[in-house]
PDB file of N, CA and C in Angstrom:
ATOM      1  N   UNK A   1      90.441-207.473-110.080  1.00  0.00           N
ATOM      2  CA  UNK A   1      91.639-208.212-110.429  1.00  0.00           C
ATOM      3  C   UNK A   1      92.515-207.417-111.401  1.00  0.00           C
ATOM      4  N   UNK A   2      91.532-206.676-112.201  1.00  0.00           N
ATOM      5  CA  UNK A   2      92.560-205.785-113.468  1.00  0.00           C
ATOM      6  C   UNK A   2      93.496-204.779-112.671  1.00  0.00           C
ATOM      7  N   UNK A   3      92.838-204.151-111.608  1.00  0.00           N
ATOM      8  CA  UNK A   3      93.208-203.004-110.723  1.00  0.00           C
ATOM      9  C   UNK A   3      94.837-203.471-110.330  1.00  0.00           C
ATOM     10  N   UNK A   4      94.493-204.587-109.874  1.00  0.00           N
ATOM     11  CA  UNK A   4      96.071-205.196-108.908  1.00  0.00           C
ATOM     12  C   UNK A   4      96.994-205.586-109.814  1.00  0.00           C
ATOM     13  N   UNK A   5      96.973-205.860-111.120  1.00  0.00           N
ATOM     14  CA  UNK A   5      97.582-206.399-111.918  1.00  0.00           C
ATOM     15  C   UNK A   5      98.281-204.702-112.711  1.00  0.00           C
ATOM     16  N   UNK A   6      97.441-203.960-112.662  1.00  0.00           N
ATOM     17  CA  UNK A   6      97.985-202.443-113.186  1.00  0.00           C
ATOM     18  C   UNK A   6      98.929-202.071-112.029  1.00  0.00           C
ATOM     19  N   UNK A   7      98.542-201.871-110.973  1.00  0.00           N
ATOM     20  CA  UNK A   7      98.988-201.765-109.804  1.00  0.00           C
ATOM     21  C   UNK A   7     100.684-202.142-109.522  1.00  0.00           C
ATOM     22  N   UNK A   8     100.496-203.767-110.571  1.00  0.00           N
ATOM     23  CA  UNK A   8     102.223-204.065-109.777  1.00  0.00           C
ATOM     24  C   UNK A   8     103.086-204.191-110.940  1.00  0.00           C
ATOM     25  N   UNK A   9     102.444-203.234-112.262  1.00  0.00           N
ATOM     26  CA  UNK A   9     102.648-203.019-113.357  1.00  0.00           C
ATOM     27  C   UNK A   9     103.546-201.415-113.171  1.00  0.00           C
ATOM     28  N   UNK A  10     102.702-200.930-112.718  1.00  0.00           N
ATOM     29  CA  UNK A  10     103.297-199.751-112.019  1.00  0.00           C
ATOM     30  C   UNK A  10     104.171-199.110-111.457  1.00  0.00           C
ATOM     31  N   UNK A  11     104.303-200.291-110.259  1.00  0.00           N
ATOM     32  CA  UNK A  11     104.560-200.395-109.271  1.00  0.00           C
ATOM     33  C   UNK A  11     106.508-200.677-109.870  1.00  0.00           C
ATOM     34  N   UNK A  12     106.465-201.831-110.603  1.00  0.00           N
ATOM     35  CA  UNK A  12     107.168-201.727-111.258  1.00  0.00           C
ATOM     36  C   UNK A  12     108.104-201.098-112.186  1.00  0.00           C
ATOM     37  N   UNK A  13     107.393-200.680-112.812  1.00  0.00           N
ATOM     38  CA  UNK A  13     108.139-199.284-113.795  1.00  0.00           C
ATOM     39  C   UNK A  13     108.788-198.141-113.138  1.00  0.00           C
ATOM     40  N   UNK A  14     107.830-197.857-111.775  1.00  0.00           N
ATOM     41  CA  UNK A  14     108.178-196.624-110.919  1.00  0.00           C
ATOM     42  C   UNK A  14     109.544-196.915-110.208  1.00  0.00           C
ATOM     43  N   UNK A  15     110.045-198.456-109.829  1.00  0.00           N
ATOM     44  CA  UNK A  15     110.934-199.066-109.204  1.00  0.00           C
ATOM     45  C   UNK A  15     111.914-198.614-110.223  1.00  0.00           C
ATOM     46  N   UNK A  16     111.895-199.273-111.217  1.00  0.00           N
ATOM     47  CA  UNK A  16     112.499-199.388-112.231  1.00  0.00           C
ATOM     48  C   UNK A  16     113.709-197.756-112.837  1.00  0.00           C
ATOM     49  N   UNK A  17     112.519-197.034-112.977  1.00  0.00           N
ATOM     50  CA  UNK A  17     112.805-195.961-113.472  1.00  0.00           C
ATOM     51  C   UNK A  17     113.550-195.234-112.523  1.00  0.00           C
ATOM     52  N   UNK A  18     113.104-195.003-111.012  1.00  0.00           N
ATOM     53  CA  UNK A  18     113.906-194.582-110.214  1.00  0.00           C
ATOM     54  C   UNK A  18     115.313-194.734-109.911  1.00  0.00           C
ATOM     55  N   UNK A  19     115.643-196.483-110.173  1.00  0.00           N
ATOM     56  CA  UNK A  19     116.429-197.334-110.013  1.00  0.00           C
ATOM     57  C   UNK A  19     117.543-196.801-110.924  1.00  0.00           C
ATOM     58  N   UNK A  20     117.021-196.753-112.349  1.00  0.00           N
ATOM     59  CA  UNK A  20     118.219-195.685-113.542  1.00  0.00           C
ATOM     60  C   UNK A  20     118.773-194.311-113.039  1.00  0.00           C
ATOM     61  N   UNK A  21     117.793-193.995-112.354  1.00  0.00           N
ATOM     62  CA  UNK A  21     118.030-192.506-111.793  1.00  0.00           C
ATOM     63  C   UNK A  21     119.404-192.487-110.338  1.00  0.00           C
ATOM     64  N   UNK A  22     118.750-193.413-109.625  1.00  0.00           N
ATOM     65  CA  UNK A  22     119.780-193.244-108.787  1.00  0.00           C
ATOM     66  C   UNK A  22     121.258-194.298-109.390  1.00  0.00           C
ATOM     67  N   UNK A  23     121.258-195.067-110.629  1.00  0.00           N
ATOM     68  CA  UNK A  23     122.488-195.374-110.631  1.00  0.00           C
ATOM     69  C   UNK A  23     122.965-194.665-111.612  1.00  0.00           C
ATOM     70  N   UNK A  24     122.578-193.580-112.870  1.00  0.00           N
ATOM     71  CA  UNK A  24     123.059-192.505-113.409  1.00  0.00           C
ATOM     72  C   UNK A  24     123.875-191.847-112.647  1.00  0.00           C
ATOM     73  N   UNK A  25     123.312-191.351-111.331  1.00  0.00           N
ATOM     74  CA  UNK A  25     124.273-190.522-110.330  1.00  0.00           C
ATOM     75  C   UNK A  25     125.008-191.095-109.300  1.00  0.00           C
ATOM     76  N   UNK A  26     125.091-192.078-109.085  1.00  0.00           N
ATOM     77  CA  UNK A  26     125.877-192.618-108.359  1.00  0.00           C
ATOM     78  C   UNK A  26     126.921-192.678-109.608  1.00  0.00           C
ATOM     79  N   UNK A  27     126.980-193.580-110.516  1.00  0.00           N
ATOM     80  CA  UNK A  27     127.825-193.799-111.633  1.00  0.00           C
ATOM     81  C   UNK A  27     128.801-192.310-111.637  1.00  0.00           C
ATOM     82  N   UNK A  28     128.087-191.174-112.169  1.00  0.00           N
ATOM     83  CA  UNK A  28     128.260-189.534-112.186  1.00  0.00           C
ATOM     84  C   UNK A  28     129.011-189.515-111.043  1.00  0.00           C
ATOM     85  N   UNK A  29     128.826-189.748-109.796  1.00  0.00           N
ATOM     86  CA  UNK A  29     129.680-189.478-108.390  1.00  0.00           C
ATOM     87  C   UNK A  29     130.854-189.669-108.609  1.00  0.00           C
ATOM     88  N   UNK A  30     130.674-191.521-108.471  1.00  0.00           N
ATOM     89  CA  UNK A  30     132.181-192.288-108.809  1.00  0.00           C
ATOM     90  C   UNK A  30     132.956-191.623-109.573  1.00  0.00           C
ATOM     91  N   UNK A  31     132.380-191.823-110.948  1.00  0.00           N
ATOM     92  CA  UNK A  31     133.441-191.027-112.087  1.00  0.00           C
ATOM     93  C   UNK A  31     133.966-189.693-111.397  1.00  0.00           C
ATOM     94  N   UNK A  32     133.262-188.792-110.677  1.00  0.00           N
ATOM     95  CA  UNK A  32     133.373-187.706-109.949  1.00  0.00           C
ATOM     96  C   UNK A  32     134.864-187.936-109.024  1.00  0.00           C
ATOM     97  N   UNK A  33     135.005-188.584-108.696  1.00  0.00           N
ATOM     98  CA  UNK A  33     135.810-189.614-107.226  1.00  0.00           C
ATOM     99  C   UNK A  33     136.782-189.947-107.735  1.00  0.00           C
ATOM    100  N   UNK A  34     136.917-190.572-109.027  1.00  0.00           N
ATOM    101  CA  UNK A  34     138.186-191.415-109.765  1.00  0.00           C
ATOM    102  C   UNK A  34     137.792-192.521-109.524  1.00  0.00           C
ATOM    103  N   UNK A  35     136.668-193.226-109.128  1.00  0.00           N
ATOM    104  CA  UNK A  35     136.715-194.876-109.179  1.00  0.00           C
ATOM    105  C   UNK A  35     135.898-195.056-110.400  1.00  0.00           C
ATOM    106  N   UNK A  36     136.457-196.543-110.888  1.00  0.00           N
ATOM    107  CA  UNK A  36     135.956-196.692-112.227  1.00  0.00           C
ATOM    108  C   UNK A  36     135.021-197.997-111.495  1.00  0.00           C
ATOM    109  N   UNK A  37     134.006-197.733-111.448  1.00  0.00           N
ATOM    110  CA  UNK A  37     133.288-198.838-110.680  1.00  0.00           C
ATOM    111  C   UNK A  37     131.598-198.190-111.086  1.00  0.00           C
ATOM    112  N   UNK A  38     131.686-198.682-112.729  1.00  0.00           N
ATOM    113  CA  UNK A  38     129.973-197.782-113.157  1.00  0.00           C
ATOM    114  C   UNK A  38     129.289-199.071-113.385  1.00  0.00           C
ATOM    115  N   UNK A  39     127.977-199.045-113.158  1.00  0.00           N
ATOM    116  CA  UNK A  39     127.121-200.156-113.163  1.00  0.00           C
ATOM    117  C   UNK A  39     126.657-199.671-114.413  1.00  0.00           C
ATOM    118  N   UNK A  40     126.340-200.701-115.869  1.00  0.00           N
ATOM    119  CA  UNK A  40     125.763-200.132-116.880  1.00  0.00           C
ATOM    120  C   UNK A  40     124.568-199.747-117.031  1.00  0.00           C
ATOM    121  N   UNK A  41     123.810-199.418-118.216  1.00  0.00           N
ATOM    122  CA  UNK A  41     122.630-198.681-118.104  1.00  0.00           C
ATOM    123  C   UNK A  41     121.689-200.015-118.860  1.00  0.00           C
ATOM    124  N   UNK A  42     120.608-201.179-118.848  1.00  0.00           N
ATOM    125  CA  UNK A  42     120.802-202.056-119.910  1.00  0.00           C
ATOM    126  C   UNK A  42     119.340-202.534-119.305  1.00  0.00           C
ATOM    127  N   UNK A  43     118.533-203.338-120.386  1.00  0.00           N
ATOM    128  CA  UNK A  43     117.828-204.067-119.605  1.00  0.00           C
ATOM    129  C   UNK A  43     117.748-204.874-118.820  1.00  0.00           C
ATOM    130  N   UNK A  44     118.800-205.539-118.460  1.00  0.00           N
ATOM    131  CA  UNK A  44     119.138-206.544-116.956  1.00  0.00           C
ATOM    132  C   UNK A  44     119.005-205.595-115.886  1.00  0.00           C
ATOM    133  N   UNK A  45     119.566-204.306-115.888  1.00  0.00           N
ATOM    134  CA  UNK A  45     119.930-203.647-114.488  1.00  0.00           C
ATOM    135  C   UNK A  45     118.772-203.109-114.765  1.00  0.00           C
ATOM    136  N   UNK A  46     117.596-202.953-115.474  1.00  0.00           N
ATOM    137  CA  UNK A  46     116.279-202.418-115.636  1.00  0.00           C
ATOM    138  C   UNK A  46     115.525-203.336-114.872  1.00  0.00           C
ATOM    139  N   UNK A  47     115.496-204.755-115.391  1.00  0.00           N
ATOM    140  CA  UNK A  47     114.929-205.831-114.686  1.00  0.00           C
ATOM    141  C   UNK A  47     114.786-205.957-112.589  1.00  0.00           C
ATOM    142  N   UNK A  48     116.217-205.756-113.031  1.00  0.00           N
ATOM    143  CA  UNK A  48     116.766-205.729-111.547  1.00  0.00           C
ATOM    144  C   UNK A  48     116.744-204.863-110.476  1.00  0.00           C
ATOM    145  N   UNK A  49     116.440-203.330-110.727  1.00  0.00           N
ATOM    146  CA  UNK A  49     115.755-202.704-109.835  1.00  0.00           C
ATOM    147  C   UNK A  49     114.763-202.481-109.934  1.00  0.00           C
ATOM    148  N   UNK A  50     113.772-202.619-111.038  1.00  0.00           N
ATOM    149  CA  UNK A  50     112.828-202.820-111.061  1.00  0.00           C
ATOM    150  C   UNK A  50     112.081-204.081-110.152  1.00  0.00           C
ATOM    151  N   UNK A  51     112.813-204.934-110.284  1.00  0.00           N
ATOM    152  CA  UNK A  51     111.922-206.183-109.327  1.00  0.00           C
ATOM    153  C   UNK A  51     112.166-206.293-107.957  1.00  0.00           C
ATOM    154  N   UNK A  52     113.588-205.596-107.396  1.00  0.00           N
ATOM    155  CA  UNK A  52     113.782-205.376-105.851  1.00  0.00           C
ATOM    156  C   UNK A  52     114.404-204.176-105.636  1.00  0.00           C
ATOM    157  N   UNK A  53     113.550-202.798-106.332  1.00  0.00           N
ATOM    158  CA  UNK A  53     114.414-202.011-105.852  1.00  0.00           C
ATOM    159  C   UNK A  53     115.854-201.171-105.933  1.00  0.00           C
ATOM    160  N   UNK A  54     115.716-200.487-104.480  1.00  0.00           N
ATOM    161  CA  UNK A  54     116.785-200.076-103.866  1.00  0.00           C
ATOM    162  C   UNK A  54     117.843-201.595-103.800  1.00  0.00           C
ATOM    163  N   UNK A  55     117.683-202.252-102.636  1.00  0.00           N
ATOM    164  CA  UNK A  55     118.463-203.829-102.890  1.00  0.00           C
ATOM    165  C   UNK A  55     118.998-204.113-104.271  1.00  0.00           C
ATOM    166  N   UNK A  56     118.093-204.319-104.808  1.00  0.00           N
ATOM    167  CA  UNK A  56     118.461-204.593-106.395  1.00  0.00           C
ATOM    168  C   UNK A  56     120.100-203.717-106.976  1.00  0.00           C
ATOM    169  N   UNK A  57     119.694-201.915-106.682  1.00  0.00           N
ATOM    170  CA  UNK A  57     120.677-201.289-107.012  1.00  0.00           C
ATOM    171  C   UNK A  57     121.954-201.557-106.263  1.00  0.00           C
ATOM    172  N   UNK A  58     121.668-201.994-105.184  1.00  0.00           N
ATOM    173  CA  UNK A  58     122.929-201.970-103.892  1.00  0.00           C
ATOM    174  C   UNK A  58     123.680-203.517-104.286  1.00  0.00           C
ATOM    175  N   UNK A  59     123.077-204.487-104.948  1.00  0.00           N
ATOM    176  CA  UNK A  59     123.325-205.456-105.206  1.00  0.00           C
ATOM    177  C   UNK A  59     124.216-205.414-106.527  1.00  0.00           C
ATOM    178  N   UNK A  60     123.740-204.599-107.548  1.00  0.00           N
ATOM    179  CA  UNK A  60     124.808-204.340-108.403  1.00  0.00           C
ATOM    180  C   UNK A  60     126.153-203.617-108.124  1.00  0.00           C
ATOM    181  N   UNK A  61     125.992-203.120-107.234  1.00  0.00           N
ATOM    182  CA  UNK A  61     127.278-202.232-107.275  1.00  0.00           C
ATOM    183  C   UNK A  61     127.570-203.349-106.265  1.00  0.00           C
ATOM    184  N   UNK A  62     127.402-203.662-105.394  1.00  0.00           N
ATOM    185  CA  UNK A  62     128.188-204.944-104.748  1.00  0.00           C
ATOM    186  C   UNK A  62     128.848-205.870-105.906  1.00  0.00           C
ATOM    187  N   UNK A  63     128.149-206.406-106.707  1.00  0.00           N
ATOM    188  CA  UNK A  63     128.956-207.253-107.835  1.00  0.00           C
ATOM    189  C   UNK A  63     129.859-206.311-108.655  1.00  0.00           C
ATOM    190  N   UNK A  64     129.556-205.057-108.679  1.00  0.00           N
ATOM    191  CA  UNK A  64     130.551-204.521-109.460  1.00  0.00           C
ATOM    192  C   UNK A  64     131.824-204.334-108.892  1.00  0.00           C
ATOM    193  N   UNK A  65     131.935-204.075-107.423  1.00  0.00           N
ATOM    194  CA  UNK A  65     132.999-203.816-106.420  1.00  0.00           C
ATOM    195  C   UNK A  65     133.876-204.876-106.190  1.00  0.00           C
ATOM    196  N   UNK A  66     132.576-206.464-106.274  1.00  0.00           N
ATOM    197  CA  UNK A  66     133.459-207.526-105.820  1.00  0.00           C
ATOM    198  C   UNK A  66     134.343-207.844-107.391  1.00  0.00           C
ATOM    199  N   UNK A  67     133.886-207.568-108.550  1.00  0.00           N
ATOM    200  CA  UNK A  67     134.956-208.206-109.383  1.00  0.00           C
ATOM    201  C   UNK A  67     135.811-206.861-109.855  1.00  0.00           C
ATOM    202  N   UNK A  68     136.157-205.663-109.368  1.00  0.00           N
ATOM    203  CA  UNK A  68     137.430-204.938-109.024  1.00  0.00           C
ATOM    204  C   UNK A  68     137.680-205.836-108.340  1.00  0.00           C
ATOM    205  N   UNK A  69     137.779-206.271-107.334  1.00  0.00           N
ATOM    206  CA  UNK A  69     138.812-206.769-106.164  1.00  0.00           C
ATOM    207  C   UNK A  69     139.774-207.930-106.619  1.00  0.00           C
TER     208      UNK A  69
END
């Protein structure tokens, strides 16, 4: 039981951490591009790809896009 519980502890963080990584550079792109459309760096958006991911990240920048519009 300890095993599975480390496991999605892990599992987690690895989400997580990746999740900063790819929106550092996406953020880096944009700014690259001229769009001002950066998702911040914070513990919510930590939470949030951490618990779904890729989705998670694609989901922020969706909310970030929809309130430009």
């Amino acid at each position: 039981m300890k095993k599975k519980g480390t496991k999605i502890i892990v599992n987690f963080l690895i989400r997580g951490i990746i999740g900063f990584a790819i929106i550092f550079f996406v953020n880096e792109f944009l700014d690259g591009q001229g769009i001002s459309a950066c998702v911040g760096m914070n513990p919510i958006t930590f939470l949030t790809s951490g618990s779904f991911g890729f989705p998670g990240v694609a989901l922020l920048y969706g909310i970030t896009f929809y309130q430009i519009m």
